[in-house]
Each structure stands twice: as structure tokens, then as C-alpha cells.
Protein backbone atom coordinates (compact mmCIF):
# COMPACT_ATOMS: atom_id res chain seq x y z
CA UNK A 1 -54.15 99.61 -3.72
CA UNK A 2 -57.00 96.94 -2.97
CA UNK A 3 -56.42 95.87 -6.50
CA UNK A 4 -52.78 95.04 -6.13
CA UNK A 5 -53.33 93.36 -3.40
CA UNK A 6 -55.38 91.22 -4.54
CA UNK A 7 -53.64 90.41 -7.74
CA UNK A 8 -50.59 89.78 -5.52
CA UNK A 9 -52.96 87.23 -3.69
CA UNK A 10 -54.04 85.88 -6.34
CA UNK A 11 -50.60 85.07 -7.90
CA UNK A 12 -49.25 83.53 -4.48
CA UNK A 13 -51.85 80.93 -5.18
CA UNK A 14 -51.04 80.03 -8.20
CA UNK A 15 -47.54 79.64 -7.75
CA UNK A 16 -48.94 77.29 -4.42
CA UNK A 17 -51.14 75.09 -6.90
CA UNK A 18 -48.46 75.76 -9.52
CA UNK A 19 -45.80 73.98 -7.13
CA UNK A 20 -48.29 71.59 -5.21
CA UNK A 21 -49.12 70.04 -8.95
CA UNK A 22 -45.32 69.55 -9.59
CA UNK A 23 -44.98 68.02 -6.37
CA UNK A 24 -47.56 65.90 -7.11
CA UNK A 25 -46.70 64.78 -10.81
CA UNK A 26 -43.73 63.66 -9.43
CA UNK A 27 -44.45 61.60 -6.10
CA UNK A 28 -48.03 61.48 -5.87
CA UNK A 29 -50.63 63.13 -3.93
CA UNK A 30 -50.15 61.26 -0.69
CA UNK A 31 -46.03 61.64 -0.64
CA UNK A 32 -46.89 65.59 -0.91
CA UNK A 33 -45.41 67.85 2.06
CA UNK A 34 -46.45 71.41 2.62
CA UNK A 35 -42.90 72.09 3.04
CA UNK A 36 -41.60 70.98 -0.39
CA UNK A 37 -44.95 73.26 -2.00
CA UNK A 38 -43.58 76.47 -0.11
CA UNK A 39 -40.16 75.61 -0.80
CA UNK A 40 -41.14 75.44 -4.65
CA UNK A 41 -43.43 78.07 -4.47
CA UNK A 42 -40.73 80.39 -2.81
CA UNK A 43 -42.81 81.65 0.27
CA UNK A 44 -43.42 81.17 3.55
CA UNK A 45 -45.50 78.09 5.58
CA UNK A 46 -47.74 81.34 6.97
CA UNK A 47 -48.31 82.18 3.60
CA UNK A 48 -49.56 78.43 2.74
CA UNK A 49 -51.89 78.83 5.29
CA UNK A 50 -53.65 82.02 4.82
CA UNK A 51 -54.44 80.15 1.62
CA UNK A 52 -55.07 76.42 2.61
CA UNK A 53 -56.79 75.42 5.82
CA UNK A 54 -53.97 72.17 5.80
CA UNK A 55 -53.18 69.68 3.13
CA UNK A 56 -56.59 68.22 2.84
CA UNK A 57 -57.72 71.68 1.56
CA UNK A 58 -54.97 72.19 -0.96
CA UNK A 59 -55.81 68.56 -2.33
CA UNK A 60 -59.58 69.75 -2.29
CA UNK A 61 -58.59 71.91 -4.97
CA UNK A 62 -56.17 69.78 -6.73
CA UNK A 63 -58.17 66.64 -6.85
CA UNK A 64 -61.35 68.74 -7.36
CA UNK A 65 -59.53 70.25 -10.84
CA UNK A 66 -58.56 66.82 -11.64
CA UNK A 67 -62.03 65.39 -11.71
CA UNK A 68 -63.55 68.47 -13.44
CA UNK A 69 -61.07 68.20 -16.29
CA UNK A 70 -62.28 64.10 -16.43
CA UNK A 71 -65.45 65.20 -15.95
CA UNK A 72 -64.76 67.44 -19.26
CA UNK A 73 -63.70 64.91 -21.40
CA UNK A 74 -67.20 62.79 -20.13
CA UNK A 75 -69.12 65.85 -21.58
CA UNK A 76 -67.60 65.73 -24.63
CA UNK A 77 -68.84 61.84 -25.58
CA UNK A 78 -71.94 61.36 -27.30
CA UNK A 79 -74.66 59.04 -24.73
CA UNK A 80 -73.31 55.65 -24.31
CA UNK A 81 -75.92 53.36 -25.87
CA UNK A 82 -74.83 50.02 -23.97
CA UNK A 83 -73.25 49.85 -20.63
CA UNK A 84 -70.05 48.38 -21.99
CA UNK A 85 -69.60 52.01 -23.60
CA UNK A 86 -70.70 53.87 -20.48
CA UNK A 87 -68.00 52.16 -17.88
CA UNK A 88 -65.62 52.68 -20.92
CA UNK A 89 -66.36 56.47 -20.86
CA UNK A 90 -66.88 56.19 -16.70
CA UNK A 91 -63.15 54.54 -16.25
CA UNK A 92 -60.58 57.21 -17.35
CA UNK A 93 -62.60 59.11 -14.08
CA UNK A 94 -62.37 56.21 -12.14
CA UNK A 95 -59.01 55.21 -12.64
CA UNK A 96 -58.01 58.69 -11.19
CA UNK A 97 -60.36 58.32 -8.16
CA UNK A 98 -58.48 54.86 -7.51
CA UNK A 99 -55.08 56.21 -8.15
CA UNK A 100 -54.27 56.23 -4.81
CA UNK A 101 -56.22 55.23 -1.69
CA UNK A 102 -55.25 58.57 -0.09
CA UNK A 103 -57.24 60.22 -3.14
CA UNK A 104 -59.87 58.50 -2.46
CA UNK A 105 -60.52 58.92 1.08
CA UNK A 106 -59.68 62.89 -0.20
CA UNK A 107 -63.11 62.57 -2.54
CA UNK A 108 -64.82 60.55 0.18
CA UNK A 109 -64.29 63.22 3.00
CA UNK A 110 -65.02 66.58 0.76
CA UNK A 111 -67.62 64.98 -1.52
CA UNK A 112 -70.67 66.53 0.84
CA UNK A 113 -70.30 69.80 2.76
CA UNK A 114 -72.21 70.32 6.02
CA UNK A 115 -73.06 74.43 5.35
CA UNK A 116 -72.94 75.60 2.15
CA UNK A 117 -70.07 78.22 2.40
CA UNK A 118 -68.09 74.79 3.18
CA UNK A 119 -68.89 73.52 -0.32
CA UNK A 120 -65.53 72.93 -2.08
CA UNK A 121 -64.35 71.65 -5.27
CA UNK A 122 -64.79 68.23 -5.04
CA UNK A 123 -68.33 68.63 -3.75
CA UNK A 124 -69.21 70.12 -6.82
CA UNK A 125 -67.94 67.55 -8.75
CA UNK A 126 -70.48 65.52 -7.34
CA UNK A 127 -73.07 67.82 -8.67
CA UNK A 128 -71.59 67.88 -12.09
CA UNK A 129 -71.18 64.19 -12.64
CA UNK A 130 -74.72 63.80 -11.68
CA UNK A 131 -75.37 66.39 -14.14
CA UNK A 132 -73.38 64.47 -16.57
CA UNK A 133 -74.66 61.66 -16.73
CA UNK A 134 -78.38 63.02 -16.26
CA UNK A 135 -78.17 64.06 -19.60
CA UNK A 136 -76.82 60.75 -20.99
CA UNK A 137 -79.39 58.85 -19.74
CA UNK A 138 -81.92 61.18 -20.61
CA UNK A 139 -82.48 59.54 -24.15
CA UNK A 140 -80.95 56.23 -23.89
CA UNK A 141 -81.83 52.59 -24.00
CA UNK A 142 -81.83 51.81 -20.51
CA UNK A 143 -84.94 51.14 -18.16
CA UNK A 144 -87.74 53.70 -18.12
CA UNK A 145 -89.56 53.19 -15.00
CA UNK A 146 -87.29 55.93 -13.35
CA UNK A 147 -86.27 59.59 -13.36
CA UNK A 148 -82.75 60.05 -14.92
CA UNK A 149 -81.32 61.90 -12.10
CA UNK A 150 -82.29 58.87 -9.55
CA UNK A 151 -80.46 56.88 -12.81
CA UNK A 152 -77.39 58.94 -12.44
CA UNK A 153 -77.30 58.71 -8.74
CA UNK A 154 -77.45 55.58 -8.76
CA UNK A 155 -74.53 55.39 -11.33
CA UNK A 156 -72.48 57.39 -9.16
CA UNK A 157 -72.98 55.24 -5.84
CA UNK A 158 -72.40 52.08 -7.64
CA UNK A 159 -68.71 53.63 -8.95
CA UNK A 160 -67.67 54.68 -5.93
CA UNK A 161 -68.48 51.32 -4.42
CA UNK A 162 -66.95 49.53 -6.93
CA UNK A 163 -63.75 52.04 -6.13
CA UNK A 164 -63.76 51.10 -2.35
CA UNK A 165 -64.28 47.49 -2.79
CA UNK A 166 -60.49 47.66 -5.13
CA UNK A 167 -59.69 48.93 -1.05
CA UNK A 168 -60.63 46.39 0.39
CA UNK A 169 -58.47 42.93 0.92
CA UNK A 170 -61.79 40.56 1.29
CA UNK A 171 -63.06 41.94 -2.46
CA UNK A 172 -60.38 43.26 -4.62
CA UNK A 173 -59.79 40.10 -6.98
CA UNK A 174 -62.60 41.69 -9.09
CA UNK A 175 -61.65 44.68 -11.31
CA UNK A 176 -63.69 48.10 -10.96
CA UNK A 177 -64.68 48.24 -14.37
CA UNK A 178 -66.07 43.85 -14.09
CA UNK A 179 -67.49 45.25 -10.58
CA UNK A 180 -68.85 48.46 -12.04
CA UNK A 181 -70.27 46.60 -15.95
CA UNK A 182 -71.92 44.24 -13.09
CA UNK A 183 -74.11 46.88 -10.78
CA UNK A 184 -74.74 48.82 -14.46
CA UNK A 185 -76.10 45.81 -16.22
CA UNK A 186 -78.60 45.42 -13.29
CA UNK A 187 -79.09 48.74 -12.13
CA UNK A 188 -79.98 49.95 -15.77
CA UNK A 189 -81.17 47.39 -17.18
CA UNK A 190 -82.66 45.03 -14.58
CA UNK A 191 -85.22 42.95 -16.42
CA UNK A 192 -82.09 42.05 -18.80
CA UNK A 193 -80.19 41.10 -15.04
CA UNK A 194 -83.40 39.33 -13.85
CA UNK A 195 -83.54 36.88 -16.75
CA UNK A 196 -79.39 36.10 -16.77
CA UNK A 197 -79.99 34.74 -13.22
């Protein structure tokens, strides 16, 4: 009996993430109402919410799935061996992230988790993309006097700051990927950066 149950449960979800990604494809993430996915989904609001905490939790997973399957196709690349070719691999990623500003503030708000049973999808994206790029720059022509994991991070901060400056009104009229070639070039390679100054 347990066990139909929780195929049952597991089936409601799926036609929940099932609907929620139609909704999505065709408005957007930000335009999406929990009463169109339960509508779609034929089942009741309760039901939505013995699944989903609220919208930001259903997105968790959405936008968390999105970035994984990016974060798939980033795998699959051999190591970028100039930064020109890593911020061409990076922007198909980033590009989603900047998609929409509600997105964004999404990633921003579940990309840490205060106790560890919070830890959601997106969160672990984090880890991954670290993980990611780790292993690029784990044999690559880029500076030397540094772990690759403080590398990676540091990859990581500098795209999502190039994403939030696109946000902003005072620093939008450069692109992410000029903005994000810019903090590579002198983040990776920084005696190249020193002498082009």
C-alpha cells in the first residue's frame, strides 16, 4: 500500500513540473501562476502545496534542472585553452541565468542554504559548476600561483557579477560576455592584464 502511495506521489509531481515547464515555455518563469500549473496539472492548489513550499520552491526545481542540463553540456567540452573559448562555453549558462531578472534573483536567493536539509537544486548547482570548471582549469594555460578551485570560484563570482551588472541601469551598456572576457583576462591571467594597462 506504502508503495502505491508513493508512486501516486510521485506521479502528481511530475505532472506539477510537467505543467509548471509548459507554463513556463510559453510565458516565462516570472508570468507563471500556481493556478494555471494546477489547472494544467488537473489537481488541487492543496495538492501544489504538499509538494512546493510556494512558487519560489517550484522554480528551485525548475531553474535548478535548467542549469544542471547547461551545466551538462559544459562537461561535455574539452578545457578551454584561452579565455575567449571559456566565456564562449560559460555563455549558453549565462544567457539562461540572465533570461529574466526574476530568474536571477531565483539563483541569487537559493544559491546557499542556511542548514543542510535546506539545500535545494540550485544550491547544488553551485557545487557542480565549481566542480566544472575545477577540472578545466586543472591543466590549462592560465596562472599557476593558485589552487584551481579558488580559480573556479573566482570564475563563478565574476559571472554572476557580470549577470547583475546587465541589472543594473548605471552599468548595462557593457555586454556580459565583454564584462565577463574582461574580469577572466585579469583574473586568470593577470600578469597578461598587468602589462595591457
Amino acid at each position: 500500500m506504502a508503495r502505491a502511495i508513493q508512486q501516486r506521489t510521485l506521479k502528481t509531481r511530475a505532472k506539477l513540473l510537467d505543467a509548471a515547464t509548459a507554463v513556463v515555455s510559453e510565458s516565462g518563469y516570472e508570468a507563471l501562476r500556481v493556478e494555471e500549473v494546477v489547472l494544467r496539472a488537473g489537481v488541487a492548489k492543496g495538492t501544489f502545496f504538499a509538494h512546493f513550499k510556494d512558487k519560489d520552491a517550484l522554480m528551485d526545481q525548475l531553474i535548478g534542472a535548467e542549469i544542471d542540463r547547461h551545466l551538462d553540456q559544459i562537461e561535455s567540452l574539452s578545457a578551454p585553452k584561452s579565455i575567449s573559448e571559456m566565456v564562449d562555453a560559460l555563455m549558453p549558462l549565462a544567457d539562461f541565468m540572465s533570461c529574466e531578472r526574476y530568474v536571477f534573483d531565483v539563483i541569487i536567493r537559493y544559491s546557499g542554504a542556511a542548514a543542510n536539509e535546506e539545500i535545494g537544486p540550485i544550491a547544488m548547482t553551485f557545487g557542480r559548476h565549481a566542480e566544472v570548471v575545477t577540472k578545466w582549469l586543472s591543466n590549462t594555460p592560465f596562472r599557476q600561483d593558485i589552487s584551481p578551485e579558488l580559480q573556479a570560484e573566482g570564475v563563478q563570482a565574476f559571472a554572476i557579477q557580470a549577470i547583475s551588472l546587465m541589472f543594473c541601469s548605471l552599468h548595462n551598456a557593457v555586454t556580459v560576455r565583454d564584462r565577463l572576457e574582461t574580469y577572466l583576462d585579469a583574473w586568470l591571467l593577470p600578469s597578461a592584464a598587468g602589462k595591457a594597462t
